[in-house]
Protein backbone atom coordinates (compact mmCIF):
# COMPACT_ATOMS: atom_id res chain seq x y z
CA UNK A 1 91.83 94.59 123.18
CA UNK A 2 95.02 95.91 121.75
CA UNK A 3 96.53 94.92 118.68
CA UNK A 4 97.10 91.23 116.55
CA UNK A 5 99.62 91.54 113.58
CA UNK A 6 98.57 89.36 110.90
CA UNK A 7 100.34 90.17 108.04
CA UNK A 8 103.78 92.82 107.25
CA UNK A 9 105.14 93.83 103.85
CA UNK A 10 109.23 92.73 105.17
CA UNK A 11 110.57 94.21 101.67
CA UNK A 12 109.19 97.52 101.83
CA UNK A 13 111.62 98.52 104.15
CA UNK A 14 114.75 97.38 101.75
CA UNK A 15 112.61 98.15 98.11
CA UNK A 16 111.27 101.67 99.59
CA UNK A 17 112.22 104.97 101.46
CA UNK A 18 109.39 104.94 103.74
CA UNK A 19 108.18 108.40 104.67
CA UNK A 20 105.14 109.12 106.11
CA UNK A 21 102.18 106.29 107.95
CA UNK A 22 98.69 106.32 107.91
CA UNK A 23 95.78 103.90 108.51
CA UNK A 24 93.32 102.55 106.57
CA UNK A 25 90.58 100.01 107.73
CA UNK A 26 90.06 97.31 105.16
CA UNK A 27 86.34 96.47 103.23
CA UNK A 28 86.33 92.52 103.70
CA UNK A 29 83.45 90.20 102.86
CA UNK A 30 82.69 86.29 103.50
CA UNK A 31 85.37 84.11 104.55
CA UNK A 32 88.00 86.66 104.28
CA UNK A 33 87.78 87.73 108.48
CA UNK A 34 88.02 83.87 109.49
CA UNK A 35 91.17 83.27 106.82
CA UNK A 36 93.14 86.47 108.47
CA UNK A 37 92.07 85.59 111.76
CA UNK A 38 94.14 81.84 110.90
CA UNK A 39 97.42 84.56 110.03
CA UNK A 40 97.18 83.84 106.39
CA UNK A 41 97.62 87.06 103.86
CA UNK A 42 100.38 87.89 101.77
CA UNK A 43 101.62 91.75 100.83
CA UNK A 44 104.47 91.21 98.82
CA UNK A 45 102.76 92.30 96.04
CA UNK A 46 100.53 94.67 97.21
CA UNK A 47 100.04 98.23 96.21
CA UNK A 48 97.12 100.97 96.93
CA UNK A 49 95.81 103.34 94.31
CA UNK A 50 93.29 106.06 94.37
CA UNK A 51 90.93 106.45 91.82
CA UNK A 52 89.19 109.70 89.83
CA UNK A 53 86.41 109.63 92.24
CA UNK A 54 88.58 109.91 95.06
CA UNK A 55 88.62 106.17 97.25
CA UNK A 56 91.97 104.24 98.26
CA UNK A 57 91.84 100.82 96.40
CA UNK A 58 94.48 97.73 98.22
CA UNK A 59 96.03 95.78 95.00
CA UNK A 60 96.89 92.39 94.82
CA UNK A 61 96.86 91.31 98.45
CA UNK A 62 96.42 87.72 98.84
CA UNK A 63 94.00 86.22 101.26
CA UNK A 64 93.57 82.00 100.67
CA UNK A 65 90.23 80.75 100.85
CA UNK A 66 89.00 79.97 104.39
CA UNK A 67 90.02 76.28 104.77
CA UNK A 68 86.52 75.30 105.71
CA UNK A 69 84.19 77.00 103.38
CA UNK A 70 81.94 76.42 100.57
CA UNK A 71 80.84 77.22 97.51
CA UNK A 72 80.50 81.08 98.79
CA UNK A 73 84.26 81.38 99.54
CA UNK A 74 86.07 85.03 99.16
CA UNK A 75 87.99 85.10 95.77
CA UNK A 76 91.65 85.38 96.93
CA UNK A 77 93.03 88.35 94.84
CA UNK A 78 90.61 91.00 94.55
CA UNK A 79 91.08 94.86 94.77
CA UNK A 80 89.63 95.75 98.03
CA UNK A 81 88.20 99.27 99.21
CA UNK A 82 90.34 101.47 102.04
CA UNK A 83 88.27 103.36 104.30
CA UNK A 84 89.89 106.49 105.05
CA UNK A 85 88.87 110.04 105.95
CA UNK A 86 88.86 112.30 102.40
CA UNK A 87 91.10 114.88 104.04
CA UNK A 88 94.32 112.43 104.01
CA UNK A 89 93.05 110.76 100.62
CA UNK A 90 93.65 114.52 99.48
CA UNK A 91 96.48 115.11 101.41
CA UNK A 92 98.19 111.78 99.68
CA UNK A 93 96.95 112.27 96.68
CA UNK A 94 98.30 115.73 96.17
CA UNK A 95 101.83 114.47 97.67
CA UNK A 96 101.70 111.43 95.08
CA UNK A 97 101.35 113.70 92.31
CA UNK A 98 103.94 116.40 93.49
CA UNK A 99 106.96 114.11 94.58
CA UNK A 100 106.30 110.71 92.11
CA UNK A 101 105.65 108.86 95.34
CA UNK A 102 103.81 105.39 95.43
CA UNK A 103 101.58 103.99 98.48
CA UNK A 104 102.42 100.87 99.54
CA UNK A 105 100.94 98.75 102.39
CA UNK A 106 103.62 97.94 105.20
CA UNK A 107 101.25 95.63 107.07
CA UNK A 108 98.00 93.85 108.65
CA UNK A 109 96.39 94.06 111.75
CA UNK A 110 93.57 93.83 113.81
CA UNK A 111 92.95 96.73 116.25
CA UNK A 112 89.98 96.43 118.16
CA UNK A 113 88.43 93.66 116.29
CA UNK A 114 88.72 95.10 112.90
CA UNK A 115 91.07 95.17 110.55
CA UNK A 116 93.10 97.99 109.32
CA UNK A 117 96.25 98.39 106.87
CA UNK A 118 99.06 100.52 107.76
CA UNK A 119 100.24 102.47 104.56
CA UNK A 120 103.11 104.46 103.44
CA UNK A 121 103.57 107.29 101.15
CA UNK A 122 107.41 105.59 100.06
CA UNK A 123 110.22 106.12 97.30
CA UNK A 124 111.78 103.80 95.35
CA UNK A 125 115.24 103.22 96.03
CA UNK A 126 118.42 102.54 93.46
CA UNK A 127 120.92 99.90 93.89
CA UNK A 128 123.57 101.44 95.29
CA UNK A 129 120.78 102.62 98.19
CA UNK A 130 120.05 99.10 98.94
CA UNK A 131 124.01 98.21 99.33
CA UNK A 132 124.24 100.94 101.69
CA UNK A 133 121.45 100.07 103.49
CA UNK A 134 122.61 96.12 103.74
CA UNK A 135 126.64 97.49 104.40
CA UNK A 136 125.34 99.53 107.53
CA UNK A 137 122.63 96.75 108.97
CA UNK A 138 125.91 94.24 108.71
CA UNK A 139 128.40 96.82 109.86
CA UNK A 140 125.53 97.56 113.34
CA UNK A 141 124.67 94.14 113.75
CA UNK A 142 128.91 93.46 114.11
CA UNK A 143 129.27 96.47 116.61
CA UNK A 144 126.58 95.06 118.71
CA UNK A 145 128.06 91.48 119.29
CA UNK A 146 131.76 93.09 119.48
CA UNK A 147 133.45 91.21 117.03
CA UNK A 148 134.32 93.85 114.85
CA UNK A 149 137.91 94.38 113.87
């Protein structure tokens, strides 16, 4: 079947030091399958936590309401449960406390049918990280059309 982006987090990559992937399928219920399958879900805002009892939570990701539901429609921006094995919850939750890491979803998919959530175990960059990072995309992107002088 293969796999259908639906949704990636384009800022993490500028706001973050992303160091190390995993994947996480996603606890949906209702309407919320038939709104992704349409493309629509937002992860600007989105962060994962884990909790004292040991499950991955997904923050603030947005999913509209399915365009032709009822009364029983999803409600957009609740917390919603990560299914992952408990030997990388431990794994990340060991490194998060170690390192003052955060987890932050990079994007959406379906795989197979179902949908998963690629996270990343990520650090914060400064300022001056983000100018360097936006001086060398410019300079690269100049080299490769050969008008650089």
């Amino acid at each position: 079947m293969g796999i259908k982006q639906i949704a990636k987090n384009s800022r993490a990559g500028y706001d973050f030091f992303l160091e190390e992937k995993y994947e996480a399928g996603v606890v949906l219920q209702g309407t919320e399958v038939k709104s992704l399958r349409d493309g629509k879900a937002t992860l600007t805002e989105a962060f994962v936590t884990i909790d004292n009892s040991g499950e991955a939570w997904l923050h603030n990701l947005v999913i509209p309401h399915y365009a032709f539901g009822n009364l029983n429609n999803h409600v957009e921006n609740r917390k919603r449960k990560l299914l992952m094995h408990r030997s990388e919850i431990d794994e990340i939750n060991k490194r998060i406390a170690q390192k003052g890491l955060t987890l932050i979803p990079t994007q959406l998919y379906f795989k197979d049918s179902r949908v998963k959530c690629e996270i990343a175990l990520a650090k914060g960059k400064k300022l001056y990280d983000k100018r360097d990072a936006a001086a060398k995309k410019d300079l690269d992107r100049k080299l490769r059309q050969g008008n650089y002088e």
